[in-house]
Each structure stands twice: as structure tokens, then as C-alpha cells.
N, C-alpha and C. Protein backbone atom coordinates (compact mmCIF):
# COMPACT_ATOMS: atom_id res chain seq x y z
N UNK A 1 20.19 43.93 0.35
CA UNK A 1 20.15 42.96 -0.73
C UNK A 1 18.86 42.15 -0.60
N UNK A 2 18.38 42.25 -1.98
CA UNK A 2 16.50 41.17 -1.70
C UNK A 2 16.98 39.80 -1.72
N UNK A 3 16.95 38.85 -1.02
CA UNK A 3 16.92 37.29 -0.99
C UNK A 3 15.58 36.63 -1.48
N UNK A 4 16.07 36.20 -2.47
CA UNK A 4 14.47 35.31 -3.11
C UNK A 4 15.02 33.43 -2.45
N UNK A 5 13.88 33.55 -1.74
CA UNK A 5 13.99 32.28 -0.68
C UNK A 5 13.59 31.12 -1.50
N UNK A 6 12.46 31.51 -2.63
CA UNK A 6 12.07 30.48 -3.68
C UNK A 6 13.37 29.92 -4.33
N UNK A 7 13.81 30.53 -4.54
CA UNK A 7 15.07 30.78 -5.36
C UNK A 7 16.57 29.33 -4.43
N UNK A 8 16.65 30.18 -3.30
CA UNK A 8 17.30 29.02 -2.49
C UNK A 8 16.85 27.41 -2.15
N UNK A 9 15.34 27.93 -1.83
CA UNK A 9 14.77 26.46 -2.06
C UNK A 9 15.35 24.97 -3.13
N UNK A 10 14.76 26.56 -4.46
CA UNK A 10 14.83 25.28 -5.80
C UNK A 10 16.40 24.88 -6.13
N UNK A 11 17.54 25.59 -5.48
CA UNK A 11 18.62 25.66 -5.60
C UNK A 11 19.38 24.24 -4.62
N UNK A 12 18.52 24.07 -3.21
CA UNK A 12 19.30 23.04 -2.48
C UNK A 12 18.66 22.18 -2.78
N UNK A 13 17.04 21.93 -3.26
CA UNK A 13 16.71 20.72 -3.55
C UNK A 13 17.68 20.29 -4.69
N UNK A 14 17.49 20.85 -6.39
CA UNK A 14 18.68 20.53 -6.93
C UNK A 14 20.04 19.59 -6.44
N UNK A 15 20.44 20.54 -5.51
CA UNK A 15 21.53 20.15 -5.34
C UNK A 15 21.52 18.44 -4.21
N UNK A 16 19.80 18.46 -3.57
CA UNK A 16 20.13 17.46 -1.96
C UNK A 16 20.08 16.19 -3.41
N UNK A 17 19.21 16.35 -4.41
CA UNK A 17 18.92 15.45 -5.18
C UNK A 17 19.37 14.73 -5.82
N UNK A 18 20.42 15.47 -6.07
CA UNK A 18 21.70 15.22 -7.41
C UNK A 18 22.50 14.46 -6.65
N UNK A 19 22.70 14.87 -5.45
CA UNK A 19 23.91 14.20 -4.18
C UNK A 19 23.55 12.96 -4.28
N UNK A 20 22.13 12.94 -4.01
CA UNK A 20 21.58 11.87 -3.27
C UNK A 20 21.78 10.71 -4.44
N UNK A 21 21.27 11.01 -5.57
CA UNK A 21 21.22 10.52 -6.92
C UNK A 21 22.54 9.79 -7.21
N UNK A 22 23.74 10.48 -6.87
CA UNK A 22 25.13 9.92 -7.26
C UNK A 22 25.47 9.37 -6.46
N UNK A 23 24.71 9.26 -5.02
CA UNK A 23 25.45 7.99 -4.01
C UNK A 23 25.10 6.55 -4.36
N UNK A 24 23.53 7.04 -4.68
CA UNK A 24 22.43 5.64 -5.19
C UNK A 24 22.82 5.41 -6.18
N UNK A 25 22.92 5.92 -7.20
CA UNK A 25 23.25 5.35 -8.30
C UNK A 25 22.05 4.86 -9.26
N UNK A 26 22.07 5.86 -10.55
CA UNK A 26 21.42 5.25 -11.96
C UNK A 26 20.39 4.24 -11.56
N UNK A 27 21.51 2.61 -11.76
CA UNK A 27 20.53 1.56 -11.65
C UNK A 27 19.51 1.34 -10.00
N UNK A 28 20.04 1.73 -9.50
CA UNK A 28 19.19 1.42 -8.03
C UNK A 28 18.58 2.38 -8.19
N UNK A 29 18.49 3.52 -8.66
CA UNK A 29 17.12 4.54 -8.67
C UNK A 29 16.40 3.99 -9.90
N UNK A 30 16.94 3.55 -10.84
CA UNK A 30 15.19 2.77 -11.81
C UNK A 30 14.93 1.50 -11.39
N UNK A 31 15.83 0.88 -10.52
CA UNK A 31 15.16 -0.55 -10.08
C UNK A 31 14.17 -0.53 -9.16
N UNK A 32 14.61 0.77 -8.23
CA UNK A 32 13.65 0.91 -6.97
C UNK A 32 12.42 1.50 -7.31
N UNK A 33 12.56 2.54 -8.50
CA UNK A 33 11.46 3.16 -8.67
C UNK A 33 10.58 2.02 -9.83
N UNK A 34 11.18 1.22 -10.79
CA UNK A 34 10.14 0.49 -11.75
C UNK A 34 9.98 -0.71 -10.88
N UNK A 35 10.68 -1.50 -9.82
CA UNK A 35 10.57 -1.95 -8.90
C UNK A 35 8.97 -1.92 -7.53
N UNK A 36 8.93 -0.68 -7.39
CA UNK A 36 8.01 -0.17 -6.38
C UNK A 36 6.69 -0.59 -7.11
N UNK A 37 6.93 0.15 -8.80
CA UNK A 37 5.27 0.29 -9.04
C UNK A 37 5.36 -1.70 -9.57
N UNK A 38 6.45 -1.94 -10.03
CA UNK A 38 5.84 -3.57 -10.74
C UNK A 38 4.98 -3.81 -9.40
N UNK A 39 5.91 -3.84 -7.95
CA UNK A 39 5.29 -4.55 -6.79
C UNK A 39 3.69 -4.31 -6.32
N UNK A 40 3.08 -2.84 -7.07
CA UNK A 40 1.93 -2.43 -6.21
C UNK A 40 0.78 -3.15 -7.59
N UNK A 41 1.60 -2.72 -8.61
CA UNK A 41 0.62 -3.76 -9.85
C UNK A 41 0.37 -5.20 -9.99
N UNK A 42 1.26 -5.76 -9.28
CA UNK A 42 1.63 -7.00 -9.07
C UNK A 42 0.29 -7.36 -7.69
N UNK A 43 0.51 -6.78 -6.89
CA UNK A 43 -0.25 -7.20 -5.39
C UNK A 43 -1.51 -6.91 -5.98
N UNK A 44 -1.77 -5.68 -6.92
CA UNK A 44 -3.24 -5.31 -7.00
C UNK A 44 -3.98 -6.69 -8.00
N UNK A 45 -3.18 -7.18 -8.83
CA UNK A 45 -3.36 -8.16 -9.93
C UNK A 45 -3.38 -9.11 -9.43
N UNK A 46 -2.59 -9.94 -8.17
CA UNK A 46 -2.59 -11.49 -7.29
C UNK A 46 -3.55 -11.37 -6.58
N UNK A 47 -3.37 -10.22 -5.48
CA UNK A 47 -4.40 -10.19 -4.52
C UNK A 47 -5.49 -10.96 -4.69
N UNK A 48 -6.40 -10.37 -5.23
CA UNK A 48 -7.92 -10.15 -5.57
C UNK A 48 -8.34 -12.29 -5.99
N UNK A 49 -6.96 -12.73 -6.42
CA UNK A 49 -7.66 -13.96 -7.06
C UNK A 49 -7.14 -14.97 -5.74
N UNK A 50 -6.38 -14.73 -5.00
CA UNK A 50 -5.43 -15.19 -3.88
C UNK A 50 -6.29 -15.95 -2.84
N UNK A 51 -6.89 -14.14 -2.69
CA UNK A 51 -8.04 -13.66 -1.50
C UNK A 51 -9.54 -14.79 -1.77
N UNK A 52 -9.81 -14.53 -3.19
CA UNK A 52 -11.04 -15.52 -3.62
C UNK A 52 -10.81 -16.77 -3.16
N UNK A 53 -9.65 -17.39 -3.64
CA UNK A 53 -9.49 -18.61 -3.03
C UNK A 53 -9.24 -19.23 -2.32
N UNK A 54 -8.81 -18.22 -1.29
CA UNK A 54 -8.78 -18.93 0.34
C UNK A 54 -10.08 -18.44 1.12
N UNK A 55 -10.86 -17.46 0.08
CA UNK A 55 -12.44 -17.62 0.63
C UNK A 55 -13.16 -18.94 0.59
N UNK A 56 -12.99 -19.44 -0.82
CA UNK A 56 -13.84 -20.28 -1.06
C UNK A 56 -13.00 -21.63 -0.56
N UNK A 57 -11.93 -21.90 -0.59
CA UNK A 57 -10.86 -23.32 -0.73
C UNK A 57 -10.35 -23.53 0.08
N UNK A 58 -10.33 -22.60 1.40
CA UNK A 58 -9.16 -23.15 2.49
C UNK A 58 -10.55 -23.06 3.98
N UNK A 59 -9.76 -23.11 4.98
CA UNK A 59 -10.71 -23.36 6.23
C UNK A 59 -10.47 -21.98 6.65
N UNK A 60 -9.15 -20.91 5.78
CA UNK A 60 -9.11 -20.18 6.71
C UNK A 60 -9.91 -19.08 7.26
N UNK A 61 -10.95 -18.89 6.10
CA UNK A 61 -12.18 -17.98 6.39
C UNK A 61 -12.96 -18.13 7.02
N UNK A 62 -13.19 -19.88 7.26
CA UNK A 62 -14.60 -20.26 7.74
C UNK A 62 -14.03 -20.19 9.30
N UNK A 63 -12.93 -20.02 9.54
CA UNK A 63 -11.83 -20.11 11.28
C UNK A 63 -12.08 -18.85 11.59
N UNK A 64 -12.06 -17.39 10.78
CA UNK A 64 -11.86 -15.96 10.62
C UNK A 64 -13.51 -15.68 10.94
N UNK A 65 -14.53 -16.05 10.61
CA UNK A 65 -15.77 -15.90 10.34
C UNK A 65 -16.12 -16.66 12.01
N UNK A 66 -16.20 -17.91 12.16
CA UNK A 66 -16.07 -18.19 13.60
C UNK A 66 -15.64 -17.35 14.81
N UNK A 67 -14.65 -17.37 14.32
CA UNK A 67 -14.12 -15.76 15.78
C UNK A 67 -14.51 -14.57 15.71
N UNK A 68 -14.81 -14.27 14.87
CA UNK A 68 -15.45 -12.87 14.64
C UNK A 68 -16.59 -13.00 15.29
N UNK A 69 -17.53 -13.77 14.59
CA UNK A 69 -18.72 -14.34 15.50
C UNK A 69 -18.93 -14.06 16.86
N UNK A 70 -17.79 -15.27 16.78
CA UNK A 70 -17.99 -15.36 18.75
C UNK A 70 -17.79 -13.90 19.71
N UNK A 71 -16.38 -13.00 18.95
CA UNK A 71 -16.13 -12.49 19.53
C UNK A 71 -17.38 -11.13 19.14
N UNK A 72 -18.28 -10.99 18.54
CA UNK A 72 -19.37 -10.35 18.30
C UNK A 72 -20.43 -10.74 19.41
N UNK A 73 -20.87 -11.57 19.66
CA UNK A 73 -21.98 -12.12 19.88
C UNK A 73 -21.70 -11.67 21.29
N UNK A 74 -20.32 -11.73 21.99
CA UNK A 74 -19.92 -11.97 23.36
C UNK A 74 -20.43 -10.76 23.59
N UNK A 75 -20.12 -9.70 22.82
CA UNK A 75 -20.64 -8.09 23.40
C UNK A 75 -21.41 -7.58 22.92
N UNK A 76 -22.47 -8.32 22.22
CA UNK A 76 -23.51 -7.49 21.38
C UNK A 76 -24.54 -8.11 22.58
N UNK A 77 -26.02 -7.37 22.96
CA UNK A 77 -27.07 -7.63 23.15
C UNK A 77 -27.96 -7.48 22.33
N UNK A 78 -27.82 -6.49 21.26
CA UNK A 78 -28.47 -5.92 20.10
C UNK A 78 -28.26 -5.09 19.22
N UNK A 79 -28.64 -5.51 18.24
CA UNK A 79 -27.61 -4.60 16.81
C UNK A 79 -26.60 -3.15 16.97
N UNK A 80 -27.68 -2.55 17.69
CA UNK A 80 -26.61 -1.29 18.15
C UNK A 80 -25.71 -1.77 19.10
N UNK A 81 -25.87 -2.25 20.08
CA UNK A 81 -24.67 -2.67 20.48
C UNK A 81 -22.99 -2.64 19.86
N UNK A 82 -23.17 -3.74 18.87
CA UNK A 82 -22.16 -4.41 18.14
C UNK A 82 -21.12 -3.54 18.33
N UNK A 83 -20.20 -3.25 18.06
CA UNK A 83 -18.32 -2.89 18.32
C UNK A 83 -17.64 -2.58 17.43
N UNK A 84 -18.95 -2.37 16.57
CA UNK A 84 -17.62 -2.28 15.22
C UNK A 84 -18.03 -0.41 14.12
N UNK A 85 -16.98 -0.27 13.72
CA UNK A 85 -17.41 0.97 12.82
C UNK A 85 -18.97 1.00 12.46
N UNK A 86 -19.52 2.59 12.76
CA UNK A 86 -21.01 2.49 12.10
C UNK A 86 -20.82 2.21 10.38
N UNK A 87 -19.80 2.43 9.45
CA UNK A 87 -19.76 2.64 8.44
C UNK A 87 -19.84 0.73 7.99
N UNK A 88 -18.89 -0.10 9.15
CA UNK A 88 -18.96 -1.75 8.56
C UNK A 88 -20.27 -1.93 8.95
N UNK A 89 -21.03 -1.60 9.74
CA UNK A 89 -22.26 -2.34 10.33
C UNK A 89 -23.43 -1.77 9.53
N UNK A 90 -23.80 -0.16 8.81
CA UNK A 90 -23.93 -0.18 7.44
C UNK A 90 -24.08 -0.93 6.15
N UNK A 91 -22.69 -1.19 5.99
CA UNK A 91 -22.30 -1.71 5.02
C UNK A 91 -22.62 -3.39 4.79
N UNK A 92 -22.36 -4.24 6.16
CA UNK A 92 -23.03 -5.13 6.35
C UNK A 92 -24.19 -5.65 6.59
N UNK A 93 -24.87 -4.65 6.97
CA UNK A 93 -26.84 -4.68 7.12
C UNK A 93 -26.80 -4.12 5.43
N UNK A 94 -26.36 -3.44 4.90
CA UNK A 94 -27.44 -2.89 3.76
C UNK A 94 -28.21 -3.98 2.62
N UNK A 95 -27.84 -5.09 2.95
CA UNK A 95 -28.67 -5.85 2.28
C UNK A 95 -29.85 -7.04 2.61
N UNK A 96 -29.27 -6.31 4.15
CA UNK A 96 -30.39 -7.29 5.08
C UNK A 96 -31.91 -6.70 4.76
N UNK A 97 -32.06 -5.57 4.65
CA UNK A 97 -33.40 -4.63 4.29
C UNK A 97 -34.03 -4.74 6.09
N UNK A 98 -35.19 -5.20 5.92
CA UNK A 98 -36.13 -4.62 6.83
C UNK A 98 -36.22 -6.37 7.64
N UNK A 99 -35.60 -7.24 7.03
CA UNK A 99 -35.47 -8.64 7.57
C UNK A 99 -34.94 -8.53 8.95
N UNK A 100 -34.24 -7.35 8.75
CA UNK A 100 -33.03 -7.45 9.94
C UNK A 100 -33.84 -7.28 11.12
N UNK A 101 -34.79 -6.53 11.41
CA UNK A 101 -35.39 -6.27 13.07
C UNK A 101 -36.14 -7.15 13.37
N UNK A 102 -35.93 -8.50 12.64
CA UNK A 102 -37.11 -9.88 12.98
C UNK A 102 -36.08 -10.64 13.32
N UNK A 103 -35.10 -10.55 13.22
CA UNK A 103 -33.61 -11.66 13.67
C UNK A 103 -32.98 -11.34 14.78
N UNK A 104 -32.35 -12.45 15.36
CA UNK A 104 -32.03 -11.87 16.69
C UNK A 104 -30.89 -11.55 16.39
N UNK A 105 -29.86 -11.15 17.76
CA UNK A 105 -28.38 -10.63 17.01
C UNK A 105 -27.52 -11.58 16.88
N UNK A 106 -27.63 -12.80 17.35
CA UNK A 106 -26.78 -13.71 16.79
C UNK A 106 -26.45 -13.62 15.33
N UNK A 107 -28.36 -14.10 14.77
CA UNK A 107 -28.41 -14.30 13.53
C UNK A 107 -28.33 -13.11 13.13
N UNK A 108 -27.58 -12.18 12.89
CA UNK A 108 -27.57 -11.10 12.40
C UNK A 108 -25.99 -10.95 12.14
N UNK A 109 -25.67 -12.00 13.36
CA UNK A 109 -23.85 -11.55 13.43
C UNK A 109 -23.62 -12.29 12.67
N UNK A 110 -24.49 -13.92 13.01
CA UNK A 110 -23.85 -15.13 11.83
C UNK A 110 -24.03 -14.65 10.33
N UNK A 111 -25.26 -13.89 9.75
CA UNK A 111 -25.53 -14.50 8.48
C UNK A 111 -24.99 -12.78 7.49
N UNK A 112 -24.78 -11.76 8.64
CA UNK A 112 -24.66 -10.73 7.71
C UNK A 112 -23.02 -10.30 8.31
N UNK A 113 -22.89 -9.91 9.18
CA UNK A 113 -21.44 -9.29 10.10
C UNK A 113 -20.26 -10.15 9.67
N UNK A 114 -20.55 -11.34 10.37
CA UNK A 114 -19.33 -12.34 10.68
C UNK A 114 -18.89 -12.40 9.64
N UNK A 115 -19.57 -12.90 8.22
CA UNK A 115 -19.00 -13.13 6.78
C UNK A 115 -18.34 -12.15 6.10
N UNK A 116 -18.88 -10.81 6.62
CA UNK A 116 -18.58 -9.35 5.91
C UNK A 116 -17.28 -9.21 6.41
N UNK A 117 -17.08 -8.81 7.56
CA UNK A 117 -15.53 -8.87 8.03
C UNK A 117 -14.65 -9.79 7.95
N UNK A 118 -14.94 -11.19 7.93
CA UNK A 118 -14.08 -12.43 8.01
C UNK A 118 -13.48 -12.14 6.16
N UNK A 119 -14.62 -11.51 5.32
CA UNK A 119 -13.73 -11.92 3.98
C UNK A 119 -13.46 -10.13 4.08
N UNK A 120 -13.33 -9.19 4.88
CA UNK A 120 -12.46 -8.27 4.73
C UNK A 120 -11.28 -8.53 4.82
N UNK A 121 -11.31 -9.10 6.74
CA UNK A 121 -10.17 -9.42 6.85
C UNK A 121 -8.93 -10.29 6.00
N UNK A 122 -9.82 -11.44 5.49
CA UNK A 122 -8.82 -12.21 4.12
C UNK A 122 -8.15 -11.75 3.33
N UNK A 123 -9.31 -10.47 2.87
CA UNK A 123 -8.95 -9.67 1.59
C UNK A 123 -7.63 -8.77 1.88
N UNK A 124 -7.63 -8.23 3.08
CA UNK A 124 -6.63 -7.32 3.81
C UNK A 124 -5.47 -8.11 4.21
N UNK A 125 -5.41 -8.79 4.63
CA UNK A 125 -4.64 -9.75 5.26
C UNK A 125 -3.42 -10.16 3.70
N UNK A 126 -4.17 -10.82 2.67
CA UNK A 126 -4.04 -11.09 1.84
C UNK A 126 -3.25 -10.23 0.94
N UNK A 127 -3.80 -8.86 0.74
CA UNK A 127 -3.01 -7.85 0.18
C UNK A 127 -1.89 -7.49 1.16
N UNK A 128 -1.85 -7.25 2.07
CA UNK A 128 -0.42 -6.98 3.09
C UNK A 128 0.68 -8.53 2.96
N UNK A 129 0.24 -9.31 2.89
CA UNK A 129 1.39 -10.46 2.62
C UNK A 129 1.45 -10.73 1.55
N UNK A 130 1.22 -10.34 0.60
CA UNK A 130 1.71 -10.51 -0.90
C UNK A 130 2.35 -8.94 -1.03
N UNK A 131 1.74 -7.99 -0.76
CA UNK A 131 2.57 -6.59 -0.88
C UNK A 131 4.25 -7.10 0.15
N UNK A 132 3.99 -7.02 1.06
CA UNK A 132 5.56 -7.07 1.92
C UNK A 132 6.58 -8.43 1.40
N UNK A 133 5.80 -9.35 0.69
CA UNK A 133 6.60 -10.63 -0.09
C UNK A 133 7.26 -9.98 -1.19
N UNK A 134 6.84 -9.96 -2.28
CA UNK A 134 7.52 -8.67 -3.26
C UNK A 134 8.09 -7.55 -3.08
N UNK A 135 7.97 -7.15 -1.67
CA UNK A 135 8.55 -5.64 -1.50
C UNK A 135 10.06 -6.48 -0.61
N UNK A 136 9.86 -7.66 -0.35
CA UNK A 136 11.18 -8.31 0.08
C UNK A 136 12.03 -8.64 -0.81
N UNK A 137 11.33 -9.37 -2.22
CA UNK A 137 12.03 -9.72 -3.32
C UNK A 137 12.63 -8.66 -4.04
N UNK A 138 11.76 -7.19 -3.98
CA UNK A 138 12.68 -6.56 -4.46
C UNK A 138 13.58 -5.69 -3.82
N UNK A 139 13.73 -5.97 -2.53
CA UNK A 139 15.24 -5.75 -1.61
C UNK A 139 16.00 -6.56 -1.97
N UNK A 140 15.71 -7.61 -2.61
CA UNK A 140 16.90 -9.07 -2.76
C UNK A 140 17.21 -8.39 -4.32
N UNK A 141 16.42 -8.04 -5.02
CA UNK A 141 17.04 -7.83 -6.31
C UNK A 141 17.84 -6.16 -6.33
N UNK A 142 17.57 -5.32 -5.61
CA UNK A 142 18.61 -4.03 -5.19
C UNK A 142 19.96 -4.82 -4.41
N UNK A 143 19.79 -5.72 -3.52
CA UNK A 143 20.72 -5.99 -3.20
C UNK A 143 22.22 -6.84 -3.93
N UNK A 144 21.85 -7.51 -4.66
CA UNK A 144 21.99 -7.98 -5.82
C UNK A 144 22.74 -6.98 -7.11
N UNK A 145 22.13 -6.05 -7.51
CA UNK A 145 22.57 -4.93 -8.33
C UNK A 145 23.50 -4.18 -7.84
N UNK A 146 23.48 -3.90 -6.24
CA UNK A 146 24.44 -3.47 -6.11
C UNK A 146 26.24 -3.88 -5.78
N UNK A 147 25.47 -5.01 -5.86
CA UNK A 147 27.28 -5.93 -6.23
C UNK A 147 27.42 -5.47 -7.68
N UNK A 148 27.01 -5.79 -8.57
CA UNK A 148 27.14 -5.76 -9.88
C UNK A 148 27.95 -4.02 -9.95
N UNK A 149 27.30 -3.44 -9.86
CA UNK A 149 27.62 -1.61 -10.07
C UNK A 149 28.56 -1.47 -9.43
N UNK A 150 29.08 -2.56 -8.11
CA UNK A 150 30.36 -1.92 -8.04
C UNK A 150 31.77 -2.48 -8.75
N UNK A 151 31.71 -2.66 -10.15
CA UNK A 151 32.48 -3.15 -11.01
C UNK A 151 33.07 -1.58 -11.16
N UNK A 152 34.30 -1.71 -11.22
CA UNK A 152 35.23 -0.10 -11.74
C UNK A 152 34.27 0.94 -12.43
N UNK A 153 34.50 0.77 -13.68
CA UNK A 153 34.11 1.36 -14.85
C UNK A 153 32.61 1.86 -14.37
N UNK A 154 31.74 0.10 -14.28
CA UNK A 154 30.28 0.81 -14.20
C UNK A 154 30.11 1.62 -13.23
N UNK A 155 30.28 1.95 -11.65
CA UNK A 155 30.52 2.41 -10.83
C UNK A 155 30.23 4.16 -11.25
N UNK A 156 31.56 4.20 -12.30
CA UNK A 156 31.75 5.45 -12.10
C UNK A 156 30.33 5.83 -12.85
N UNK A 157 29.87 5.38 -14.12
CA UNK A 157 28.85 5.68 -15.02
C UNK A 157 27.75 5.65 -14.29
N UNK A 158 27.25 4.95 -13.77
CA UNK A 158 26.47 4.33 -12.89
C UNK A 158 25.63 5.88 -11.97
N UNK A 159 27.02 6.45 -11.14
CA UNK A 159 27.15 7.45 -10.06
C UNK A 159 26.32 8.62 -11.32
N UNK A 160 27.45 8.84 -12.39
CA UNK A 160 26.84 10.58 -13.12
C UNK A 160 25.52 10.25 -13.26
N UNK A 161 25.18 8.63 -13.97
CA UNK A 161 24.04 8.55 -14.86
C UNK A 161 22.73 9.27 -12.83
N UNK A 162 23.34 8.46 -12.43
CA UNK A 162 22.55 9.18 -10.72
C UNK A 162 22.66 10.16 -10.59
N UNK A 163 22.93 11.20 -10.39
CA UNK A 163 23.21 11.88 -10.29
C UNK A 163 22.39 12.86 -11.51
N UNK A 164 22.66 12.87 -12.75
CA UNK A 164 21.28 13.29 -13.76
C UNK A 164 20.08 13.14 -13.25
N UNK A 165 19.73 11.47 -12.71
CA UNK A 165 18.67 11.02 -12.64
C UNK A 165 17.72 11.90 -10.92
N UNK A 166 18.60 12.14 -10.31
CA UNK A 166 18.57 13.32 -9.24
C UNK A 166 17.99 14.48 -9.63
N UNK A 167 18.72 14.77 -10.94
CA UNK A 167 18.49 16.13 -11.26
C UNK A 167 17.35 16.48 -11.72
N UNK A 168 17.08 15.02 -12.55
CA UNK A 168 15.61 15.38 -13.47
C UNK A 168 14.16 14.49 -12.39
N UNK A 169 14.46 14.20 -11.01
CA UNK A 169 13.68 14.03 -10.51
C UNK A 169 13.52 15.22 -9.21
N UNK A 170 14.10 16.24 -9.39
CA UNK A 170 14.24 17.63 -8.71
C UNK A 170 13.20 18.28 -9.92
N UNK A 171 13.80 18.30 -10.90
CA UNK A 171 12.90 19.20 -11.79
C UNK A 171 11.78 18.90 -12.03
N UNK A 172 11.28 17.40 -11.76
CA UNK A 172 10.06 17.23 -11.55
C UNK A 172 8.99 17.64 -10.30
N UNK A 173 9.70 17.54 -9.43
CA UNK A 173 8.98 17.86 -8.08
C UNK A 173 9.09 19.46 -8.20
N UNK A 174 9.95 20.01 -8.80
CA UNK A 174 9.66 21.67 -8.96
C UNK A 174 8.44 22.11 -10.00
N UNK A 175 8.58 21.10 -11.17
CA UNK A 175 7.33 21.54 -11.95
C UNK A 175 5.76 21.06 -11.04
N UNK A 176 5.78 19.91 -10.89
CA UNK A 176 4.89 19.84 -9.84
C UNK A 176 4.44 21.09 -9.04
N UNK A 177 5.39 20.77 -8.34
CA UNK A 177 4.96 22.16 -7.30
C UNK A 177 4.41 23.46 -7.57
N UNK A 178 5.49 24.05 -8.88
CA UNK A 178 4.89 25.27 -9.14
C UNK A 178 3.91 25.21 -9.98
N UNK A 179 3.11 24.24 -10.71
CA UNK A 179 1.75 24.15 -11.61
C UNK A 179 1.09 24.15 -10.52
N UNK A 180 1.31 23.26 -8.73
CA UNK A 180 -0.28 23.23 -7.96
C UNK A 180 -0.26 24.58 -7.24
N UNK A 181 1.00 25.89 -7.39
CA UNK A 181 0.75 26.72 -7.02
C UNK A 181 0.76 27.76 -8.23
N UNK A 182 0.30 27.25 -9.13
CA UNK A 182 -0.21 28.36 -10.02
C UNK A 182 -1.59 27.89 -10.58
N UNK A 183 -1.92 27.14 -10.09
CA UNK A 183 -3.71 26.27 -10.24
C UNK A 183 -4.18 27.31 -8.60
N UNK A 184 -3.58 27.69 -7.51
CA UNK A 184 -4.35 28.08 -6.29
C UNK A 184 -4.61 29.61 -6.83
């Protein structure tokens, strides 16, 4: 007997999906999923103005920029030296031009390095605690829904409508799949 293994594949995903779909339930699979992206549109949209203003408005950059410093200066003797990715030290000279081999490495750490990383770090820093703040709020709002769904009635609706929603997110990951293996 020929066994088409493709065949079993697309058959248990189906099926792990649908399972999975009717335990979760309908609403917790569109809360989590319109949930996820509000949170990454959300961080990409706060971030950026968050980050500006604790560049310019708080001490905490000019504290971030200080230690960096120091902790630069402690192990640099000279530009190559420095400790950090060739790609940041690049990126942070490229606008120094040809100024740079007349400065010593202090001034090199103070006026080009220290600032470059201190407002990376903000910027990074910044996007990870506004991403994991919203990605908390929306554990509080799944958690929340799922009191609600377990009302009788909705419960049961709730489970099939999951359970569809399983199904047609199986058939997506199958069309997926088989268009990037019929593009090879």
C-alpha cells in the first residue's frame, strides 16, 4: 500500500488545530491574535516619541551616556581598542570623517560613542518596556474574557466558533506552505 506522508501531515495538523482551537476558544483566539498585532503597532507608534523624550527631558540619558563613557574610556587606549561591535564603532565614527585621528580617545568616546549607544540603549530599553507593558495588559484582558465565555450557552458557541477558527488557521499555514514549495 503507497502512504502519502504529505497527506498525513496535512491531515494531523488539521486535526492538532481544530483541537487546539476548541479548547481556546473563538474569542481568545481573535483577542490574542488582534491583541498581539494592536500591541506591536502600539510599541512601534509610543516608542519612538517616549524614547525622544527621555533623550531630551529626563537625566536618564545623560546617567546612560556617563557610564558608557567611563566604562569605554577604562579599556580603550585607542580607537581600535574600544569593546564594542565593529559595525557600532562604524556607525558611530561615520560622521566623525577624518576629524577623528586628531582626537584623543576620550574625546572620541565623549563626543561620538558614548551618545551613540547611550540613545541606543534608551531607544531599546524603551521599546522592551512598553512592548512587555501591553503584552501584560493584554494577559489581563484574555484573562478577563475568559470568565465571560465561560457563561453556558456562550461556552459552547464560543468552543465550535474555535474550533473553525483552528481549521481555517490550518488551511492557512497549508496554503502557505505549499505556494513557498511551489515558488522552489
Amino acid at each position: 500500500m503507497n502512504v502519502n506522508w504529505v497527506v498525513i501531515i496535512v491531515i494531523f495538523l488539521f486535526a492538532w488545530l481544530m483541537i487546539k482551537g476548541y479548547k481556546k476558544g473563538f474569542l481568545r483566539i481573535v483577542i490574542g491574535f488582534a491583541g498581539t498585532v494592536a500591541v506591536m503597532l502600539a510599541t512601534l507608534i509610543i516608542a519612538p516619541g517616549v524614547s525622544k523624550s527621555l533623550i531630551n527631558n529626563s537625566d536618564i540619558y545623560s546617567d546612560i551616556e556617563s557610564k558608557v563613557s567611563e566604562a569605554l574610556i577604562n579599556k580603550a587606549e585607542n580607537t581600535e581598542d574600544l569593546v564594542i561591535p565593529e559595525f557600532l564603532k562604524d556607525e558611530a565614527l561615520s560622521d566623525a570623517g577624518s576629524a577623528i585621528y586628531q582626537m584623543t580617545v576620550s574625546a572620541v568616546i565623549d563626543q561620538y560613542i558614548a551618545p551613540y549607544m547611550a540613545r541606543l540603549i534608551v531607544k531599546a530599553g524603551t521599546f522592551i518596556i512598553i512592548s512587555v507593558t501591553l503584552s501584560l495588559l493584554l494577559q489581563m484582558v484574555l484573562k478577563t474574557s475568559d470568565m465571560v465565555v465561560k457563561l453556558p450557552v456562550l461556552k459552547g458557541v464560543n468552543q465550535i466558533l474555535g474550533m473553525a477558527a483552528g481549521g481555517l488557521e490550518a488551511l492557512i499555514i497549508v496554503w502557505v506552505a505549499f505556494s513557498v514549495i511551489i515558488k522552489l
